[in-house]
C-alpha atoms as a PDB file:
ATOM      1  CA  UNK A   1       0.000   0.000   0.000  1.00  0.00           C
ATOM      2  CA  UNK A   2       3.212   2.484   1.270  1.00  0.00           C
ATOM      3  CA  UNK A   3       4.593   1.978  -2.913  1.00  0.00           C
ATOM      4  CA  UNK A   4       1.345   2.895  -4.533  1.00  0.00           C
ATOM      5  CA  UNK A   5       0.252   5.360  -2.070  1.00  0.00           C
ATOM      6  CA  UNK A   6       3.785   7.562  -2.971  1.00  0.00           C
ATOM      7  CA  UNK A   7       3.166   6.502  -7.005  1.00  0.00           C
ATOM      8  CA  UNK A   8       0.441   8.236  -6.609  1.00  0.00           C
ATOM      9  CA  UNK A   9       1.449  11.014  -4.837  1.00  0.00           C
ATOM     10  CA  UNK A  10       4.263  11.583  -7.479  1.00  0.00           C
ATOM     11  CA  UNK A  11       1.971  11.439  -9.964  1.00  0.00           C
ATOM     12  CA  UNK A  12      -0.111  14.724  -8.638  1.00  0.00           C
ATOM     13  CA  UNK A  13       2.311  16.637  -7.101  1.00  0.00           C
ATOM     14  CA  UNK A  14       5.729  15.806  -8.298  1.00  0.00           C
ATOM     15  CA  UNK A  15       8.190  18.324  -9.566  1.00  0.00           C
ATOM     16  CA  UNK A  16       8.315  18.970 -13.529  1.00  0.00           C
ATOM     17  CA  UNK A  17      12.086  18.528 -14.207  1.00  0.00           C
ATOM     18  CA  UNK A  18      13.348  18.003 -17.552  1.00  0.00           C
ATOM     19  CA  UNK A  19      15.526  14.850 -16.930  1.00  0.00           C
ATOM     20  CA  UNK A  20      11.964  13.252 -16.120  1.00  0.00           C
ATOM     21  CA  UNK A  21      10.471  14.356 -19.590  1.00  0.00           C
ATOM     22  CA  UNK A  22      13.099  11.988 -21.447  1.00  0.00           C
ATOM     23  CA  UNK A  23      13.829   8.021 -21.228  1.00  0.00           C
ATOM     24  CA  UNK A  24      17.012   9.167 -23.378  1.00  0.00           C
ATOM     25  CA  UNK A  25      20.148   7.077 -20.966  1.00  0.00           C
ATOM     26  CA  UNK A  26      22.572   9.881 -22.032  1.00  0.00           C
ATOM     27  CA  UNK A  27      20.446  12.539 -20.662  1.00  0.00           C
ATOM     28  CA  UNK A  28      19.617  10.715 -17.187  1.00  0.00           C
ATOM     29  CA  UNK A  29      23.489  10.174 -16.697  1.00  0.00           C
ATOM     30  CA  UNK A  30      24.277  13.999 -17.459  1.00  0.00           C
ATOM     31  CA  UNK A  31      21.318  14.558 -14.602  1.00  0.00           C
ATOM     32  CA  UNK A  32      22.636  12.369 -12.169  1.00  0.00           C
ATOM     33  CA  UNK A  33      26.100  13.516 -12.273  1.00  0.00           C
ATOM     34  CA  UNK A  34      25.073  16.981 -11.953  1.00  0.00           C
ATOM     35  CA  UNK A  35      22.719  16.521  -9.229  1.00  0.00           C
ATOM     36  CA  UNK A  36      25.556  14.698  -7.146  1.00  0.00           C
ATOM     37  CA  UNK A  37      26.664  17.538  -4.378  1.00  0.00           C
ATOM     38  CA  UNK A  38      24.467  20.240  -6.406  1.00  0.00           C
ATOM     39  CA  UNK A  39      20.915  21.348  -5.882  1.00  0.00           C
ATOM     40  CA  UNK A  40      18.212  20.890  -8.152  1.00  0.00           C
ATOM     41  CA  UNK A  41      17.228  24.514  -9.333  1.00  0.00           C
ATOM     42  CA  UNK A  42      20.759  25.121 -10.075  1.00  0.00           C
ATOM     43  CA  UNK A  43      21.483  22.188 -12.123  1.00  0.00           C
ATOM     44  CA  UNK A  44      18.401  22.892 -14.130  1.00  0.00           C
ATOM     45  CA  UNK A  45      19.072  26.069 -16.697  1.00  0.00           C
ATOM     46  CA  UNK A  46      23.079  24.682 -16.730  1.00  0.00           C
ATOM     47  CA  UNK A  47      21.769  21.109 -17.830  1.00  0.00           C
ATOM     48  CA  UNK A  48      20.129  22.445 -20.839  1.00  0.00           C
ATOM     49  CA  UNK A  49      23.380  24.238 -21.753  1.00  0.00           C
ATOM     50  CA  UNK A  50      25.109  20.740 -21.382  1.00  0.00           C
ATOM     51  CA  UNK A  51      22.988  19.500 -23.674  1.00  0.00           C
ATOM     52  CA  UNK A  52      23.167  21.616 -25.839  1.00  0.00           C
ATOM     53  CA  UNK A  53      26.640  21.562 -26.301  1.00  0.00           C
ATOM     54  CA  UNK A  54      27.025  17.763 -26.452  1.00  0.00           C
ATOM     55  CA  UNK A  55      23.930  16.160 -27.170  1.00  0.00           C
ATOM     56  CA  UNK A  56      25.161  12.770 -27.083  1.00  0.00           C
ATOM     57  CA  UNK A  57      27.771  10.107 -25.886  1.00  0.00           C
ATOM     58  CA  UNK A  58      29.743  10.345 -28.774  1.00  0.00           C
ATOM     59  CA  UNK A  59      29.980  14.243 -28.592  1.00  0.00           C
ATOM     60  CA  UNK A  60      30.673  14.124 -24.801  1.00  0.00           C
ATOM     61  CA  UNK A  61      33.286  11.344 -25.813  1.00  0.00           C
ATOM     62  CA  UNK A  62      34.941  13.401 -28.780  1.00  0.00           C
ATOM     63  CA  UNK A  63      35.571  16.564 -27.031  1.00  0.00           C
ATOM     64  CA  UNK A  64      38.092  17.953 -25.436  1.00  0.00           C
ATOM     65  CA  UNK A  65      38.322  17.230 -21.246  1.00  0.00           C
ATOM     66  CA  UNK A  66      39.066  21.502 -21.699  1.00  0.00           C
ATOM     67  CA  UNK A  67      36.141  21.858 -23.161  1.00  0.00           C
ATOM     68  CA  UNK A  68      33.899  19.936 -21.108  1.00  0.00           C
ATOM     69  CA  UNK A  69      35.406  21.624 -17.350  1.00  0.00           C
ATOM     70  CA  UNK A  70      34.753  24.918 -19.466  1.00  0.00           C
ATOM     71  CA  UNK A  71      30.830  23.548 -19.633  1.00  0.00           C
ATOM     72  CA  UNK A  72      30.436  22.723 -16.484  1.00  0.00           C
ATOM     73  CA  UNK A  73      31.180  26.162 -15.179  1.00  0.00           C
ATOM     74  CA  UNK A  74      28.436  26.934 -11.989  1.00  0.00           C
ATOM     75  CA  UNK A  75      28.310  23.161 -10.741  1.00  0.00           C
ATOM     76  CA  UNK A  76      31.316  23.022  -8.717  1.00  0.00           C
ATOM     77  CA  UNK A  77      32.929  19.929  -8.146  1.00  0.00           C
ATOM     78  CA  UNK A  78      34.755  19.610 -11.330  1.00  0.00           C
ATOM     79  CA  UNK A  79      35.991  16.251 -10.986  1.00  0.00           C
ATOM     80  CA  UNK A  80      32.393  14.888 -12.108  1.00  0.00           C
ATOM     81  CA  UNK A  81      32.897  16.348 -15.683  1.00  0.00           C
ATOM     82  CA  UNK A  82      36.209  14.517 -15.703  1.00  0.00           C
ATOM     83  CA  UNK A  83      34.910  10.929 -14.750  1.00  0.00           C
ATOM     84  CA  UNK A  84      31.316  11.761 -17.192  1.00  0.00           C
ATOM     85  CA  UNK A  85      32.908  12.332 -19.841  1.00  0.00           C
ATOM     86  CA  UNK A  86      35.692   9.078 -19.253  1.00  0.00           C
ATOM     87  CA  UNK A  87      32.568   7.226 -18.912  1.00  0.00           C
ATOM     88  CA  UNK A  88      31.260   8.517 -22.145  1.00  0.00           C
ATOM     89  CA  UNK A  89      34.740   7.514 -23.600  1.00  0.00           C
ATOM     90  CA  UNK A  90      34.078   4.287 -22.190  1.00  0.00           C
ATOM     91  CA  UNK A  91      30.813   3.926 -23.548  1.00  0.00           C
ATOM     92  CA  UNK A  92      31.471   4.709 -26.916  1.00  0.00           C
ATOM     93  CA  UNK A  93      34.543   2.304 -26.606  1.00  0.00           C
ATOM     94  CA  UNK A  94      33.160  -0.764 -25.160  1.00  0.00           C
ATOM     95  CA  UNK A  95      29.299  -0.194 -25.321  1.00  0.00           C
ATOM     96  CA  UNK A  96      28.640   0.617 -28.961  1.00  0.00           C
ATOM     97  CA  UNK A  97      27.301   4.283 -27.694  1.00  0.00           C
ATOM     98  CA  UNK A  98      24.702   3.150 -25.570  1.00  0.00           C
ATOM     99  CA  UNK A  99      24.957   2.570 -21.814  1.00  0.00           C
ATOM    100  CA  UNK A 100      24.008  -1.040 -20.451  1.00  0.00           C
ATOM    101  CA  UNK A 101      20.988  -1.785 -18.112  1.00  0.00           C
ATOM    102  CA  UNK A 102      23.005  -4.414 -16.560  1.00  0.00           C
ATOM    103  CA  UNK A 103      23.863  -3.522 -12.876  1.00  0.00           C
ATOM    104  CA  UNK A 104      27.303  -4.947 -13.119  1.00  0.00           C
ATOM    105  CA  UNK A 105      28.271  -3.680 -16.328  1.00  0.00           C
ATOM    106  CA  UNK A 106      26.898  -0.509 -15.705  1.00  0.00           C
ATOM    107  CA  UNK A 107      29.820  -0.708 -12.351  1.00  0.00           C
ATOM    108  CA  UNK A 108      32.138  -1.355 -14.554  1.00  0.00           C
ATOM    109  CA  UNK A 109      32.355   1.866 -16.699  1.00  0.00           C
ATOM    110  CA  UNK A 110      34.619   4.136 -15.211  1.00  0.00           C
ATOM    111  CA  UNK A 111      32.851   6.745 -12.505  1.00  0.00           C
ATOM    112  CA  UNK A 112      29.608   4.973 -11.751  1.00  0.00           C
ATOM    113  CA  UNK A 113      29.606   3.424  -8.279  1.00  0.00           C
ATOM    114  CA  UNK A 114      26.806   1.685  -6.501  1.00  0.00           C
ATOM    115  CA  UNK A 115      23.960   4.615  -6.203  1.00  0.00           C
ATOM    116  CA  UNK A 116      24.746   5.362 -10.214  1.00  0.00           C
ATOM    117  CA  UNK A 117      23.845   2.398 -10.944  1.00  0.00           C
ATOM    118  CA  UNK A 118      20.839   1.699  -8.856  1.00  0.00           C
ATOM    119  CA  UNK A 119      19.808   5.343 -10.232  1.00  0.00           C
ATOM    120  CA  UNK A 120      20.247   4.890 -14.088  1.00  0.00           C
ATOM    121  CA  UNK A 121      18.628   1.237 -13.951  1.00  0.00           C
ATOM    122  CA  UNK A 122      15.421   2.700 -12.337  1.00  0.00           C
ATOM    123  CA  UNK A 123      15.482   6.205 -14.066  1.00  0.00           C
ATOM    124  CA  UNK A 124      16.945   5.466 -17.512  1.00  0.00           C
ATOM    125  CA  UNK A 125      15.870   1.569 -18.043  1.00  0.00           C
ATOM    126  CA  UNK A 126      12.706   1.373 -15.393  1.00  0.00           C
ATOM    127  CA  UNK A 127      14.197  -1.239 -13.441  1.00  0.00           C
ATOM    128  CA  UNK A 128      13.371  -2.749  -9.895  1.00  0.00           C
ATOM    129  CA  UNK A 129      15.346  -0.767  -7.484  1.00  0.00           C
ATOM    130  CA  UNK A 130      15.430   1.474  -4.538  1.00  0.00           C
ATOM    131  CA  UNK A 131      18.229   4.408  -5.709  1.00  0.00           C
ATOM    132  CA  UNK A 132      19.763   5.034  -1.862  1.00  0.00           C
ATOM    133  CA  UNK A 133      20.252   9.053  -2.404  1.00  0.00           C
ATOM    134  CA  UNK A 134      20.319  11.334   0.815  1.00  0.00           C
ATOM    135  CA  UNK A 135      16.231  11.810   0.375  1.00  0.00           C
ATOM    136  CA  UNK A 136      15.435   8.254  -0.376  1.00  0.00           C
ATOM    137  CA  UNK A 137      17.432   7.213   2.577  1.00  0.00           C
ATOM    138  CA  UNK A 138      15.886  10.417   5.139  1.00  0.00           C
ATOM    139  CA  UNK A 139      12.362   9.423   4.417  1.00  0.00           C
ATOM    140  CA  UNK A 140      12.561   5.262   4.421  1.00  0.00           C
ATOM    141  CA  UNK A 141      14.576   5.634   7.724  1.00  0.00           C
ATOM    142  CA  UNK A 142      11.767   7.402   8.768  1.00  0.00           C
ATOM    143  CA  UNK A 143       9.157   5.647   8.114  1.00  0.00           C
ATOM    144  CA  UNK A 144      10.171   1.590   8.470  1.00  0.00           C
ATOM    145  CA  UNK A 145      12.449   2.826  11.389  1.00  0.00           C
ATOM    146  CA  UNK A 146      11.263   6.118  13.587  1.00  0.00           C
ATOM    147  CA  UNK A 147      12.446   9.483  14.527  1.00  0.00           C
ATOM    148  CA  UNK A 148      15.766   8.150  16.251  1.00  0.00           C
ATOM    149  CA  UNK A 149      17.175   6.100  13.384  1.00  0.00           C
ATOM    150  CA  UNK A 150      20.299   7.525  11.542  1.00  0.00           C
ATOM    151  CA  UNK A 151      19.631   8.005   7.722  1.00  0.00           C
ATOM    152  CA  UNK A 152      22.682   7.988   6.797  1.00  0.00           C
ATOM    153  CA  UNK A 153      23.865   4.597   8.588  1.00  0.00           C
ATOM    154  CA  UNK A 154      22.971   2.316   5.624  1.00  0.00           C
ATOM    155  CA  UNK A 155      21.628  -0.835   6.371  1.00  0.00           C
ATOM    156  CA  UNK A 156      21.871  -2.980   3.863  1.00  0.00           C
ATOM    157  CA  UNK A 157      19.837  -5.761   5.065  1.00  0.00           C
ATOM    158  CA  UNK A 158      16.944  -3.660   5.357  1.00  0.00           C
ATOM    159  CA  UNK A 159      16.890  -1.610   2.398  1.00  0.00           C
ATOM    160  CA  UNK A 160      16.977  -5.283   0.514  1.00  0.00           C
ATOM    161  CA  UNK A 161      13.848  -6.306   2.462  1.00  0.00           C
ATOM    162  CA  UNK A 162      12.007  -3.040   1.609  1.00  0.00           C
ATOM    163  CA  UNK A 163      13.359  -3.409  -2.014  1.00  0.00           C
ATOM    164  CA  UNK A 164      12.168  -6.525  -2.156  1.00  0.00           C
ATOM    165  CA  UNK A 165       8.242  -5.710  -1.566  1.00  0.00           C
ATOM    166  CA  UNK A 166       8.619  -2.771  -4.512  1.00  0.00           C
ATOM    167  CA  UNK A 167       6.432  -3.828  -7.818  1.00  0.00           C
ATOM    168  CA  UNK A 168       8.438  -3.102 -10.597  1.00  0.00           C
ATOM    169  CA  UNK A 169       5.892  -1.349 -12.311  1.00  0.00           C
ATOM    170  CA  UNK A 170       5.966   1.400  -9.521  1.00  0.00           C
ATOM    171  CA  UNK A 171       9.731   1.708  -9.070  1.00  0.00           C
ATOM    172  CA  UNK A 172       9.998   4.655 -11.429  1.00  0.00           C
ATOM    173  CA  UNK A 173       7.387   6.497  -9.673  1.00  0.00           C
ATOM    174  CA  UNK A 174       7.998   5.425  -6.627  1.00  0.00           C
ATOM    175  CA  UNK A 175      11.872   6.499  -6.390  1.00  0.00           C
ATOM    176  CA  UNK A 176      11.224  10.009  -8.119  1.00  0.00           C
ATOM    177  CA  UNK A 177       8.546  10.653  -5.514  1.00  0.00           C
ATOM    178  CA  UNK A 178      10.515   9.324  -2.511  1.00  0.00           C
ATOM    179  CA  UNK A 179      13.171  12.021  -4.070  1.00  0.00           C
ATOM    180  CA  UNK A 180      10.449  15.155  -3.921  1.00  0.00           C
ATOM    181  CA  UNK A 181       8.798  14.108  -0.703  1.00  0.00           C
ATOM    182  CA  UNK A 182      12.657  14.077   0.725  1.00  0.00           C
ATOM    183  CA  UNK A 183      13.000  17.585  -1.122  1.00  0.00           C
ATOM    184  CA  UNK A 184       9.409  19.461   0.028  1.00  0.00           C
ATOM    185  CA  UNK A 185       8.503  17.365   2.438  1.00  0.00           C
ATOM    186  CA  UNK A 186       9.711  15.179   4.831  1.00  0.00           C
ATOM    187  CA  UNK A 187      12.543  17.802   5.519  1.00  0.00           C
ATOM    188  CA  UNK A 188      16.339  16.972   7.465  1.00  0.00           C
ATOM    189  CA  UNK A 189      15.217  19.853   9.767  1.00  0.00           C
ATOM    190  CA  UNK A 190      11.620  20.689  10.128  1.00  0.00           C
ATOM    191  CA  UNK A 191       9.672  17.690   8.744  1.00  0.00           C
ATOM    192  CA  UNK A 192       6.533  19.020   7.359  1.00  0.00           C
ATOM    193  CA  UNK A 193       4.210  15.663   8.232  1.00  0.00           C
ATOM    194  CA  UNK A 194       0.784  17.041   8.135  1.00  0.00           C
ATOM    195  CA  UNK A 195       1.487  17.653   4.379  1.00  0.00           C
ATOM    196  CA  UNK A 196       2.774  13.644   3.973  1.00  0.00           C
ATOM    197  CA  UNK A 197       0.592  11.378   2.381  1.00  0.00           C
ATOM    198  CA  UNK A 198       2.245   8.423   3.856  1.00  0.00           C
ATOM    199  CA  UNK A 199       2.293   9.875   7.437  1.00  0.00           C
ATOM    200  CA  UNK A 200      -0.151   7.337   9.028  1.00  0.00           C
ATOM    201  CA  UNK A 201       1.863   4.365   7.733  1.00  0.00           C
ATOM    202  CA  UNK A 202       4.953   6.141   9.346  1.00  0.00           C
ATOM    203  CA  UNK A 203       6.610   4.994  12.315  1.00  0.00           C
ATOM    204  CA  UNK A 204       8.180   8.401  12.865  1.00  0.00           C
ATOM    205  CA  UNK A 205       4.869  10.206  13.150  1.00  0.00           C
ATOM    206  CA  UNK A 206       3.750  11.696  15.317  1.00  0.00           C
ATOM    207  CA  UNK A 207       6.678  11.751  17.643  1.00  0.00           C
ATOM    208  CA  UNK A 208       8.921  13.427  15.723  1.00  0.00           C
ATOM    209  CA  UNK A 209       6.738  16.779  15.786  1.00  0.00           C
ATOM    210  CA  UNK A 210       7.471  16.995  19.532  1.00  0.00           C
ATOM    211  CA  UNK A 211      11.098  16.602  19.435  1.00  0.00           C
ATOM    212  CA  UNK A 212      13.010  19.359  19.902  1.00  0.00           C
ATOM    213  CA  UNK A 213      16.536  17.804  17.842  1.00  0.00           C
ATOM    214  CA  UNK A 214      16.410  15.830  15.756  1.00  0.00           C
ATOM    215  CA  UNK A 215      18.877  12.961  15.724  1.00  0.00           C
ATOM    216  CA  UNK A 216      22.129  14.043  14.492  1.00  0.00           C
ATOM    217  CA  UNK A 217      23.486  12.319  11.334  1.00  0.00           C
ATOM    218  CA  UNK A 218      26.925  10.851  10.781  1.00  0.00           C
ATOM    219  CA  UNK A 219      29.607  13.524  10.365  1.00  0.00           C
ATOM    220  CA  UNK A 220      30.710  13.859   6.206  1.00  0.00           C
ATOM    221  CA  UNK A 221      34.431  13.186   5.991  1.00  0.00           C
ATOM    222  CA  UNK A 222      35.999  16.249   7.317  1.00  0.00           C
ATOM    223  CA  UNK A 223      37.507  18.647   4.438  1.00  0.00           C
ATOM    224  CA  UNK A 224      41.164  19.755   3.973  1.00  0.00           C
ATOM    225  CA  UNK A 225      40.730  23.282   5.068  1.00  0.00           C
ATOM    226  CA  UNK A 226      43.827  26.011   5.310  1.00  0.00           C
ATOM    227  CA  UNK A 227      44.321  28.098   8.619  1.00  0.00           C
ATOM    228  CA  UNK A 228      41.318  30.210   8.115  1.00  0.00           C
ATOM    229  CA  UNK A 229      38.980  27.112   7.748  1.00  0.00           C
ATOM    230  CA  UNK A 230      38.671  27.753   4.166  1.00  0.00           C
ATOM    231  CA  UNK A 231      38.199  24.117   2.507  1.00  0.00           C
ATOM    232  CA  UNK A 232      40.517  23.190  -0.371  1.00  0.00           C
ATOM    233  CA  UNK A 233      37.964  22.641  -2.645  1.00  0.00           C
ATOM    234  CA  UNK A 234      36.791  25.989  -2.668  1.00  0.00           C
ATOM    235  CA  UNK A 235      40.768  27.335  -3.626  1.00  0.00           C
ATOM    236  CA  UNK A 236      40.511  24.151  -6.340  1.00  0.00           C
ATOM    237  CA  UNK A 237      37.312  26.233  -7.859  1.00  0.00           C
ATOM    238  CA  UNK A 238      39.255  29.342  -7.983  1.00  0.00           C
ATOM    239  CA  UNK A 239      42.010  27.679  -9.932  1.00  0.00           C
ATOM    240  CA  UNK A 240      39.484  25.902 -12.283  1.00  0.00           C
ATOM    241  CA  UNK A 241      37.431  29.510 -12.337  1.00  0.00           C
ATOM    242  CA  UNK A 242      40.827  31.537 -13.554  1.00  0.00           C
ATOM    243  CA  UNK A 243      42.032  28.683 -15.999  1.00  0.00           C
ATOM    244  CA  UNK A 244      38.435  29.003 -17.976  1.00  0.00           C
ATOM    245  CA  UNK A 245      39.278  32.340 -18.973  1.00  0.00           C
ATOM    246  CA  UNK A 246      43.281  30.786 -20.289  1.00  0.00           C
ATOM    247  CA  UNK A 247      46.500  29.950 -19.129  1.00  0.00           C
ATOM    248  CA  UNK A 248      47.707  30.937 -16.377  1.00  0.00           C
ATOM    249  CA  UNK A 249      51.709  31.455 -14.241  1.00  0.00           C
ATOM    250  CA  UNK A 250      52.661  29.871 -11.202  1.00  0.00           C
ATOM    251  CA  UNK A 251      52.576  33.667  -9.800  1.00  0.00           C
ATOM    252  CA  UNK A 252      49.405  34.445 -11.175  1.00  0.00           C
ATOM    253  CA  UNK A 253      48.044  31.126  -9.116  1.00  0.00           C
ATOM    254  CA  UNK A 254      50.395  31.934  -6.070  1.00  0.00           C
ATOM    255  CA  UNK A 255      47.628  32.355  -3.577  1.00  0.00           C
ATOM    256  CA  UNK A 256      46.693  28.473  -4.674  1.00  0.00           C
ATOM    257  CA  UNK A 257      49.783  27.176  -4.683  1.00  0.00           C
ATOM    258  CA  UNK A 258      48.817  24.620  -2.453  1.00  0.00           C
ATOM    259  CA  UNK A 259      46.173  22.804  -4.929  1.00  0.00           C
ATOM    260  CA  UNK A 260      48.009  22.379  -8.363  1.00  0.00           C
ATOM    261  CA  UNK A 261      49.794  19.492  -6.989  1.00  0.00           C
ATOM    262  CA  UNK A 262      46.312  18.001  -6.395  1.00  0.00           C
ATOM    263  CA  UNK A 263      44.455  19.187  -9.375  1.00  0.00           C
ATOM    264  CA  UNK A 264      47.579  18.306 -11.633  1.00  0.00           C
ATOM    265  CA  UNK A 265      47.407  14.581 -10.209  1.00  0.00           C
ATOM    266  CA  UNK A 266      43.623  14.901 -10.365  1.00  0.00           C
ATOM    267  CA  UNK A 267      44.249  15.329 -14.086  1.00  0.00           C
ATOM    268  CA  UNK A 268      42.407  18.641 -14.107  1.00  0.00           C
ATOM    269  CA  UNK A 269      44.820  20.986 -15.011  1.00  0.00           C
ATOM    270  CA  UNK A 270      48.539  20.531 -16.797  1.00  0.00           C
ATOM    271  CA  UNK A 271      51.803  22.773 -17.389  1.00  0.00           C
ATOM    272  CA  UNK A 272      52.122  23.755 -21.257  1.00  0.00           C
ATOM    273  CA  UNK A 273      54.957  26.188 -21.913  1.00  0.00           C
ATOM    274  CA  UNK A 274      55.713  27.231 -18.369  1.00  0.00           C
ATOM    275  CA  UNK A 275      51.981  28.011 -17.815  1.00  0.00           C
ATOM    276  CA  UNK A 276      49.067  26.102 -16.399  1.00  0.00           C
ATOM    277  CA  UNK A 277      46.201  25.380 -18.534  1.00  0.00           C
ATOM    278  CA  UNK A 278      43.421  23.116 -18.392  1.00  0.00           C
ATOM    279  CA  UNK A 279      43.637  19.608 -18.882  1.00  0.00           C
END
């Protein structure tokens, strides 16, 4: 009843995104490697750019790793436009151009791990399977586990027994609507249950209205941060951010001297001619 009651649910009320108005593999990859680390109504109007730009595998896999980091300017994290476009590489190369449904072939194309996977089988190829993102995860805790329950300490054994009841034919809906009641509704913070259309079939509710903290999720693997606090990541941005616009000198990039090392090993950035460019 919990499956078709969310289906349904999704089907009135969930969120018009334009990954969701294709079945085209390509274009579901491209959404879920954006939407890794980045929020939703950011990825959106920089998607369609994507797209634009390289419409397919075998555009993605033909252009330049320069070109592509230059695309994916406003996501951040530019390491995922390095492994998406070595797994379009890979695709082309060992796929014929068109991504498997197979959950271990899909794991072994170079940068899709365990969630990928689970994600492009139900999203791209409407496969049985229960995508374990930060939402799905907040909500299902919720609901098979209460209030005190840790989200984000998978359990393996029981996300296979809750997999297990899902009818195929719902998993599509289901997962996309487990996604948007994670987003709008059942909240890390202030969990809006009077609005849930699964609340009476949820073991959190209604104790968790009355409690003033909510449990406290495991601590993310701490960042390299300078003195200041300031992570590296956001100094790998800058350097990223500067090398867009051309090359660059080692005193031009002094104030970052710290990252090349990384982002040179990371295969993001090179020396050509005494100056750094991008990879």
């Amino acid at each position: 009843m919990i499956w078709k009651t969310i289906a349904s649910w999704y089907r009135a009320h969930g969120r018009d995104l334009p990954w969701r108005r294709t079945d085209d593999p390509y274009r579901i990859a491209v959404s879920e490697f954006m939407l890794q680390q980045t929020q939703v109504d950011r990825v959106v109007p920089l998607y369609r750019a994507f797209l634009k730009k390289f419409p397919s595998w075998r555009a993605l896999a033909g252009a330049s790793q320069s070109d592509v980091v230059r695309a994916w300017k406003g996501l951040g994290y530019n390491m995922r436009a390095v492994r998406l476009k070595r797994l379009a590489e890979g695709v082309v190369r060992d796929s014929g151009g068109k991504l498997p449904s197979d959950e271990a072939a899909l794991l072994a194309l170079h940068g899709i791990g365990p969630y990928t996977a689970r994600a492009l089988r139900v999203f791209a190829f409407r496969k049985k399977a229960l995508a374990p993102d930060t939402n799905l995860r907040r909500v299902l805790t919720r609901v098979f586990k209460g209030p005190k329950a840790d989200p984000k300490a998978f359990d393996a054994r029981a996300w296979s027994r809750w997999e297990a009841t899902l009818p195929e034919a719902l998993s599509y809906e289901v997962n996309q609507g487990l996604m948007d009641l994670g987003a709008r509704v059942c909240k890390a913070g202030r969990p809006r249950c009077e609005d849930c259309p699964i609340n009476r079939l949820c073991a959190s509710y209604p104790r968790i209205l009355s409690m003033r903290r909510l449990p406290r999720q495991k601590a993310a693997r701490k960042e390299r941060v300078d003195a200041h606090g300031v992570p590296n990541r956001i100094y790998r941005g800058r350097v990223i951010e500067a090398l867009r616009k051309g090359p660059a000198t080692d005193a031009a990039l002094s104030a970052y001297a710290h990252v090349l090392p990384s982002l040179e090993k990371d295969g993001l950035i090179r020396k050509r001619r005494g100056r750094w460019v991008l990879a």
